[in-house]
N, C-alpha and C. Protein backbone atom coordinates (compact mmCIF):
# COMPACT_ATOMS: atom_id res chain seq x y z
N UNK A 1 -4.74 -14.20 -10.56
CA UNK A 1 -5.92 -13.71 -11.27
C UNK A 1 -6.19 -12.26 -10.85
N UNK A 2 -6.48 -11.43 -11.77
CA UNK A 2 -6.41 -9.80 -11.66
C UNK A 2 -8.32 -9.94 -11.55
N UNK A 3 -8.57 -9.48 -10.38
CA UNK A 3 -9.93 -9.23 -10.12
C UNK A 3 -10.30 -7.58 -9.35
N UNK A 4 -11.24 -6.86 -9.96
CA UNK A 4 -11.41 -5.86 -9.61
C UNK A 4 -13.42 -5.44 -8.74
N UNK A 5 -13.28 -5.39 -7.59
CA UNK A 5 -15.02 -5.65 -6.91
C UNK A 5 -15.25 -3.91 -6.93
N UNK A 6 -16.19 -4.03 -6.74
CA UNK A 6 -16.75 -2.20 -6.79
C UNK A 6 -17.83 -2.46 -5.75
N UNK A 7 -17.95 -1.41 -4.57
CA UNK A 7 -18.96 -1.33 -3.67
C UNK A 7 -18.99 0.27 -3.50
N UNK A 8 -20.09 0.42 -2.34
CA UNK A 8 -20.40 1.24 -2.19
C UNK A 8 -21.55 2.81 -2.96
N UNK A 9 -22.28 1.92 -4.00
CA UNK A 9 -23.05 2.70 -4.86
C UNK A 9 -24.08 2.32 -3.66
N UNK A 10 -25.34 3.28 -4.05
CA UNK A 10 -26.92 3.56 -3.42
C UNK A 10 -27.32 4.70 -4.03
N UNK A 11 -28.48 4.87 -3.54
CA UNK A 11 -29.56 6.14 -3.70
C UNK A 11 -29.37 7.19 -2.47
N UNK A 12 -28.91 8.27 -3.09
CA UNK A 12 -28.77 9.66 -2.11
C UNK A 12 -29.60 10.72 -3.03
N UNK A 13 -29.73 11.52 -1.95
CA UNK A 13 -30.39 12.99 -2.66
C UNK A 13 -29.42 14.18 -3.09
N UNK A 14 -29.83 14.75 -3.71
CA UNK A 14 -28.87 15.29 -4.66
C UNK A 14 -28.32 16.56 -3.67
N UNK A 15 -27.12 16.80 -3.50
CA UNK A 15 -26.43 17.15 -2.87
C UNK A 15 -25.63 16.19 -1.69
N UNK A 16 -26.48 15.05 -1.67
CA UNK A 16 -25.44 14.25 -0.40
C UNK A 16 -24.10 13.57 -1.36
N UNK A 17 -23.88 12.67 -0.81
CA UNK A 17 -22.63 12.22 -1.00
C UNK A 17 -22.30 10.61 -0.99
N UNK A 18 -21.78 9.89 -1.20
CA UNK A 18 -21.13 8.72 -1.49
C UNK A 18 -19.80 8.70 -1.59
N UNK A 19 -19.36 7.27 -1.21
CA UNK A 19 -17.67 6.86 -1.40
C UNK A 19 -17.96 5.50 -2.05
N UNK A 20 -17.21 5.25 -3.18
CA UNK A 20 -17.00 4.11 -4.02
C UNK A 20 -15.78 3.50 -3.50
N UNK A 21 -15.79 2.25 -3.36
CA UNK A 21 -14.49 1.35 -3.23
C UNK A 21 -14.12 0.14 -4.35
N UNK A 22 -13.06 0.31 -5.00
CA UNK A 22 -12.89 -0.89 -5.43
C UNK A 22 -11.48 -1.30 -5.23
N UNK A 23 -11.55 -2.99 -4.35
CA UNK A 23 -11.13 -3.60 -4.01
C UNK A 23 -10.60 -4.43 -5.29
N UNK A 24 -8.88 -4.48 -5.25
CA UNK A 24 -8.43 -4.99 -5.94
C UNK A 24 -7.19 -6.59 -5.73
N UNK A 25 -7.33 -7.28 -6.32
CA UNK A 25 -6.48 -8.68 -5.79
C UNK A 25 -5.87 -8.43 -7.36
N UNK A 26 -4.55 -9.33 -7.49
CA UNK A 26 -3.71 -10.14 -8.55
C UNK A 26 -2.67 -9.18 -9.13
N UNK A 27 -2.42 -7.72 -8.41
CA UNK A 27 -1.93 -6.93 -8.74
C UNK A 27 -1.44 -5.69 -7.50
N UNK A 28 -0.32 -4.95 -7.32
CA UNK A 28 -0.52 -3.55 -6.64
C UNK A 28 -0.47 -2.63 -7.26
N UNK A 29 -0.69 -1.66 -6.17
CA UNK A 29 -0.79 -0.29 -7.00
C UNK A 29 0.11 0.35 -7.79
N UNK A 30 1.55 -0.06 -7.46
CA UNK A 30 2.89 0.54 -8.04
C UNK A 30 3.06 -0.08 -9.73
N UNK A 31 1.73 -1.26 -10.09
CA UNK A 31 2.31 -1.83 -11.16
C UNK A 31 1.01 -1.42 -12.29
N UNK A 32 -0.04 -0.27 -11.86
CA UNK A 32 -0.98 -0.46 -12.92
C UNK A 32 -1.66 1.12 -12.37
N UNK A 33 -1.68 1.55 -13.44
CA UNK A 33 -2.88 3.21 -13.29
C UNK A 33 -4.42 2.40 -13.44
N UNK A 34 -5.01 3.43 -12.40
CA UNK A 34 -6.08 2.82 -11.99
C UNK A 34 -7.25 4.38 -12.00
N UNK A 35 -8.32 3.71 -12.78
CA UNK A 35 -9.25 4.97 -13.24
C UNK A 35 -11.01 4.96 -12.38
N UNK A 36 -11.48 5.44 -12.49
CA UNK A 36 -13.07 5.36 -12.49
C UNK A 36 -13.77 5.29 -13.65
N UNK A 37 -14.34 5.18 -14.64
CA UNK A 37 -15.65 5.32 -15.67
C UNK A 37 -17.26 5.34 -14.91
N UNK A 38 -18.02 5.64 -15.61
CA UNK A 38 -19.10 6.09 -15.29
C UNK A 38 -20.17 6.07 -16.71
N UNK A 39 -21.17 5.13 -16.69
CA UNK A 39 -22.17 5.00 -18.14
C UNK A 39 -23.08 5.20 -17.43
N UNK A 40 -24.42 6.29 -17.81
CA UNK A 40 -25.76 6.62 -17.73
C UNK A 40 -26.13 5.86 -19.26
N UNK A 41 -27.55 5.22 -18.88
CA UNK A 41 -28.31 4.37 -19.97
C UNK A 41 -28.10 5.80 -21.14
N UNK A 42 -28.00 5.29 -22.32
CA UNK A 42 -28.00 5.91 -23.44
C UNK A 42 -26.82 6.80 -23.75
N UNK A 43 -25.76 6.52 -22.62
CA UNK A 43 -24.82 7.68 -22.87
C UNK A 43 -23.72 6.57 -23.19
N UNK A 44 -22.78 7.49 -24.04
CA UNK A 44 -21.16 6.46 -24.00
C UNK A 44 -20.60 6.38 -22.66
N UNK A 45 -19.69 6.00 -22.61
CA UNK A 45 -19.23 5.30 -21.22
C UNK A 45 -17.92 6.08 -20.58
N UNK A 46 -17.83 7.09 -19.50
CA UNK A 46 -17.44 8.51 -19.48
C UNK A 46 -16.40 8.27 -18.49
N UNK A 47 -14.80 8.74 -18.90
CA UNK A 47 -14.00 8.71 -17.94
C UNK A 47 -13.96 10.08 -16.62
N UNK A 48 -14.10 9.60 -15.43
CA UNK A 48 -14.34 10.94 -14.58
C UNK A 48 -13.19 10.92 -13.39
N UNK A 49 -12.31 10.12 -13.87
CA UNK A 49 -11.12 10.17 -12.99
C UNK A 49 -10.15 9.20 -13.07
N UNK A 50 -8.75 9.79 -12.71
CA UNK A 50 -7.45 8.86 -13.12
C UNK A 50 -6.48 8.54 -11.96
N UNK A 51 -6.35 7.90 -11.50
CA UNK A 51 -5.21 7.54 -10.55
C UNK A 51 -3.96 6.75 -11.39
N UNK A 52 -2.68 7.74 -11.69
CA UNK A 52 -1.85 7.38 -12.45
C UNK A 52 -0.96 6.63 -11.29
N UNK A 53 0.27 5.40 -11.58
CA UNK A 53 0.92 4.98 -10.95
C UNK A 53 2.09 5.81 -10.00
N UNK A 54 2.54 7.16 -10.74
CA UNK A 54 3.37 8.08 -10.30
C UNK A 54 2.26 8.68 -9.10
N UNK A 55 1.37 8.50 -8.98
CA UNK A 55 0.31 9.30 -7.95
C UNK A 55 -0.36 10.83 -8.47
N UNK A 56 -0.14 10.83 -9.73
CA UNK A 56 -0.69 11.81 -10.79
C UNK A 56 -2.45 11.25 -10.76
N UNK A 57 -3.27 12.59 -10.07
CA UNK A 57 -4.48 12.84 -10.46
C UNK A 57 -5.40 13.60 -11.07
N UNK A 58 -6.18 12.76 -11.94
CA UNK A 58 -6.77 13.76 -12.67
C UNK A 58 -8.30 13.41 -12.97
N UNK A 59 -9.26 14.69 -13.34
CA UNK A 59 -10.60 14.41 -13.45
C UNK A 59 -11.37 15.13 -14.86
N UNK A 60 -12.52 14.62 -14.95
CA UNK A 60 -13.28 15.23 -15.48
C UNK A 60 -13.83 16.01 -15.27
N UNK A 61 -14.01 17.45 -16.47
CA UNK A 61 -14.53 18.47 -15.69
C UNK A 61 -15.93 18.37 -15.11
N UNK A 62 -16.72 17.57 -15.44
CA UNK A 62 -17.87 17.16 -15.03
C UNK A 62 -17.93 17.29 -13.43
N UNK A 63 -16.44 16.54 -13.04
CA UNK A 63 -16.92 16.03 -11.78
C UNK A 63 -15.82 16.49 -11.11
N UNK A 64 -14.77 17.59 -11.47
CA UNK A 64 -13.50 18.08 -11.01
C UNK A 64 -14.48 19.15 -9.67
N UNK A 65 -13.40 19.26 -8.43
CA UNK A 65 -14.25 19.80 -7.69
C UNK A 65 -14.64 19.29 -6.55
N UNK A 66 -15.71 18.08 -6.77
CA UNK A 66 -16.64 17.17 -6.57
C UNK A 66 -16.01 15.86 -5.91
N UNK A 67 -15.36 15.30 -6.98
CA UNK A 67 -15.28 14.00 -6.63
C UNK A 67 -14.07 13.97 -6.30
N UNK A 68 -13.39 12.65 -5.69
CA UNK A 68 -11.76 13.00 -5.54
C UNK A 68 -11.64 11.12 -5.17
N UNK A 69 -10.48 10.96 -5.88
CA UNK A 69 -10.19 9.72 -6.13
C UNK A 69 -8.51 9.53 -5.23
N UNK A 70 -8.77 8.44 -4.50
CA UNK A 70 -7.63 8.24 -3.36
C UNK A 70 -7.38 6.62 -3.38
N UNK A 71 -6.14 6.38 -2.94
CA UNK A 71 -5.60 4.93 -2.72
C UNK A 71 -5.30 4.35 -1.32
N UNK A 72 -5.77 3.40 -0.77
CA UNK A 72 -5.20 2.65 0.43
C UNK A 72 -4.27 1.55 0.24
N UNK A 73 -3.12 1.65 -0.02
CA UNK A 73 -2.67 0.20 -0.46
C UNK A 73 -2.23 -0.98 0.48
N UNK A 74 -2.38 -0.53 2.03
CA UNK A 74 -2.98 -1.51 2.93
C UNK A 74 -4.06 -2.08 2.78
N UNK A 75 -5.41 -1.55 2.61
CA UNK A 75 -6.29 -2.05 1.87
C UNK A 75 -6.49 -2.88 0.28
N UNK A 76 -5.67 -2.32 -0.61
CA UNK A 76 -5.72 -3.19 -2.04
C UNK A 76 -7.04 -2.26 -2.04
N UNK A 77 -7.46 -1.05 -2.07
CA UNK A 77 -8.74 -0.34 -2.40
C UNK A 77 -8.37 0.64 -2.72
N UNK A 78 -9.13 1.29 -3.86
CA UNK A 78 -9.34 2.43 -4.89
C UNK A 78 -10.28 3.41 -4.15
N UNK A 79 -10.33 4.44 -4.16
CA UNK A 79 -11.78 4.83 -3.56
C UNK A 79 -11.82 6.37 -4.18
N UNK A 80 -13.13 6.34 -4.52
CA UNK A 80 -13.95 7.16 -5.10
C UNK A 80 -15.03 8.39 -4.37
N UNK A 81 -14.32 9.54 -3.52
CA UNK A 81 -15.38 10.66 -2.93
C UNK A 81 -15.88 11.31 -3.66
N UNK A 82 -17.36 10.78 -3.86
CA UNK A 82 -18.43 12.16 -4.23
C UNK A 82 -18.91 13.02 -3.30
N UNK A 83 -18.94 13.88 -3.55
CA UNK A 83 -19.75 14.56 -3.03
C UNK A 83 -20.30 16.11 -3.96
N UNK A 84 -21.54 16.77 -2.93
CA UNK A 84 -22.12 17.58 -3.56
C UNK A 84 -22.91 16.75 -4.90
N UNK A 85 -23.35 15.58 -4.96
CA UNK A 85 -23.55 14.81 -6.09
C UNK A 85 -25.37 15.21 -6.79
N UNK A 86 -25.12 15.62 -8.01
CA UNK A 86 -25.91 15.86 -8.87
C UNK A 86 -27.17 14.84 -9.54
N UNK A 87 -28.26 15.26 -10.10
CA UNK A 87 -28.69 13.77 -10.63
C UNK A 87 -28.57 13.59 -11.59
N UNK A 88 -27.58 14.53 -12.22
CA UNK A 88 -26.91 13.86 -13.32
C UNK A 88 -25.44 12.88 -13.37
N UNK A 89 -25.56 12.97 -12.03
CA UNK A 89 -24.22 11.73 -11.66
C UNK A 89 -24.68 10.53 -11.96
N UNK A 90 -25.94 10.37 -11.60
CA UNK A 90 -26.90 9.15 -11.74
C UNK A 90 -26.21 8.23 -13.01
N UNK A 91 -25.80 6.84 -12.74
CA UNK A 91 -25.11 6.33 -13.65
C UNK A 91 -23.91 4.85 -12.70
N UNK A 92 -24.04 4.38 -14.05
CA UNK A 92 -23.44 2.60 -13.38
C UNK A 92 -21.61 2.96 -13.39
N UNK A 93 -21.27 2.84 -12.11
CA UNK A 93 -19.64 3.16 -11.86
C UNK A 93 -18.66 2.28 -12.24
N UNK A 94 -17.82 2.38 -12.84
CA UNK A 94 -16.85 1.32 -12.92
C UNK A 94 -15.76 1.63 -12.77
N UNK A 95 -14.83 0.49 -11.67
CA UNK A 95 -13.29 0.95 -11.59
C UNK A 95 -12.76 0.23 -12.64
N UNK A 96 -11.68 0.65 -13.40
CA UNK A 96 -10.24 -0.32 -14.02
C UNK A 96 -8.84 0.08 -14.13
N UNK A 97 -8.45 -0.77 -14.31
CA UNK A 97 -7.21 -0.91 -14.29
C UNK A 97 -6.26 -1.15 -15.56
N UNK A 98 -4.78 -0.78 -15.71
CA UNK A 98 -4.08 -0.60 -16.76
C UNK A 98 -2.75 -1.29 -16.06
N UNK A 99 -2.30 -2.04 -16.71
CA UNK A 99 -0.66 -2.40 -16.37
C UNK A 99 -0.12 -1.68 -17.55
N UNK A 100 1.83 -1.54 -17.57
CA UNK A 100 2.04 -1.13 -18.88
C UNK A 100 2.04 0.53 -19.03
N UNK A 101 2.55 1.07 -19.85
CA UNK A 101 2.42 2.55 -20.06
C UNK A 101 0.95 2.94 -20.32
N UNK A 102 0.67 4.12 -20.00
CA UNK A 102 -0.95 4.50 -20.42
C UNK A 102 -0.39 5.85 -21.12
N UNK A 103 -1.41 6.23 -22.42
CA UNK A 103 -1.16 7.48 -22.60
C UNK A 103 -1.71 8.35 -21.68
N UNK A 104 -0.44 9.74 -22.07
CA UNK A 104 -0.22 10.43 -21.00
C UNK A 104 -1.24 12.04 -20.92
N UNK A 105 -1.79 11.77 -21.90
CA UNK A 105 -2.74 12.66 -22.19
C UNK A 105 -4.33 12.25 -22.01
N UNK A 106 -4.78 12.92 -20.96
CA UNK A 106 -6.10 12.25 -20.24
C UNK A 106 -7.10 12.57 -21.04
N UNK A 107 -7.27 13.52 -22.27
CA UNK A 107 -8.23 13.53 -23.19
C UNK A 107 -8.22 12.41 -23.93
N UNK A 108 -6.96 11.68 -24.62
CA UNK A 108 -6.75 10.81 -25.51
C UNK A 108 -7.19 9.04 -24.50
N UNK A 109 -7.58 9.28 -23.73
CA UNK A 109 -7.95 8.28 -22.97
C UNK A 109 -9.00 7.39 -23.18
N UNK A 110 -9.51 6.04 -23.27
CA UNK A 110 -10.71 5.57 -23.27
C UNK A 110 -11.14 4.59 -23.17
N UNK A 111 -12.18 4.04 -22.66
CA UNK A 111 -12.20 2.73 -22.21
C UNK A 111 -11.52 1.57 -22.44
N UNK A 112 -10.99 1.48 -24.29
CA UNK A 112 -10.24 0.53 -24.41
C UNK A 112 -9.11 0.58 -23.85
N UNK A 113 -8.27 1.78 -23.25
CA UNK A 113 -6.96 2.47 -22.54
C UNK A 113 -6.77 1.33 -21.56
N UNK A 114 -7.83 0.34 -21.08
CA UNK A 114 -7.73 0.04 -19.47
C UNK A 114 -8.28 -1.48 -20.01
N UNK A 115 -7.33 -2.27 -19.26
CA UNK A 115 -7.32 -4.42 -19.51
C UNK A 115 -8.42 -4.25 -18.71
N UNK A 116 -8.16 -3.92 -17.40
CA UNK A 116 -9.24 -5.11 -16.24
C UNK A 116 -10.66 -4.34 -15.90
N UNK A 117 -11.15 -4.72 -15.56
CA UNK A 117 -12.72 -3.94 -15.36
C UNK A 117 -13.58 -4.73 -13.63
N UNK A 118 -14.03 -3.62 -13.18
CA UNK A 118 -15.07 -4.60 -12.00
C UNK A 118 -16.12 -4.59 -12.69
N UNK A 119 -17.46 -5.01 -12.12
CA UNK A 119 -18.69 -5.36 -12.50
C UNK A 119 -19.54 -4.36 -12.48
N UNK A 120 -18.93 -2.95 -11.66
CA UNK A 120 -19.67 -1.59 -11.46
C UNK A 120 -20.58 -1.50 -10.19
N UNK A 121 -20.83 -0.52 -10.01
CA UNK A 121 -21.66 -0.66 -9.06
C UNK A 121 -22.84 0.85 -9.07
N UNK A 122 -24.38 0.32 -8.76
CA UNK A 122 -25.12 1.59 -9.74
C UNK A 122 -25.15 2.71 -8.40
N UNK A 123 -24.72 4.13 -8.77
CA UNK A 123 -25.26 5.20 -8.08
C UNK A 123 -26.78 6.03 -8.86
N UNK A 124 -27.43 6.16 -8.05
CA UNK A 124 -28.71 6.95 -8.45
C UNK A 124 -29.08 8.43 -7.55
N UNK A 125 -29.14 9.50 -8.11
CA UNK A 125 -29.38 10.40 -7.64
C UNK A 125 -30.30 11.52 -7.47
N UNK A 126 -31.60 11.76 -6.81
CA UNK A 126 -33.11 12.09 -7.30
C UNK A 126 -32.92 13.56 -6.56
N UNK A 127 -33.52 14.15 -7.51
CA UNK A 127 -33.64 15.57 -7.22
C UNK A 127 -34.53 16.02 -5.93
């Protein structure tokens, strides 16, 4: 069973920082590109980073800079560094996952791009 957990969201002040983890079972890393998304209420649901299987990374300019997305595969964990974080980061995180080819063009990318999903986990960020 392909299960994906997300931890590490809270409330920081804008400029601190956070690390997202998502812990993954039913799969490794060599067999599936593995992303972040990010939905603020009322907004569509925003890709802000890619962990391709070749170890190809890539971000949104939103959050290029900023955030930086890394793998432990002793762990089976994804992990997600913010920092310098805005309150417009403010927004429910989600890791997923892709087995299979992904297109290779990170604009053409989008939520449907990715099978497995965690449950998210909310970051909030107050000015």
């Amino acid at each position: 069973e392909v299960k994906l957990v997300e931890s590490g969201g809270g409330s920081v002040q804008a400029g601190g920082s956070l690390r997202l983890a998502c812990t993954v079972s039913g799969f490794t890393f060599d067999e599936v590109h593995m992303a972040w998304y990010r939905q603020a209420p009322g907004n569509l649901c925003e890709l802000i980073s890619t962990l391709r299987r070749d170890g190809r990374t890539e971000y949104a300019d939103s959050v290029k800079g900023r955030f930086t997305i890394s793998q432990d595969n002793a762990k089976n964990t994804v992990y997600l560094q913010m920092n310098a974080l805005k309150p417009e980061d403010t927004a429910m995180y989600y890791c997923a996952a892709k087995g299979g080819p992904l297109d290779s063009v990170y604009a053409s990318l989008s939520p449907d791009s990715y099978e497995f999903w965690g449950q998210g986990t909310q970051v909030t960020v107050s000015s």
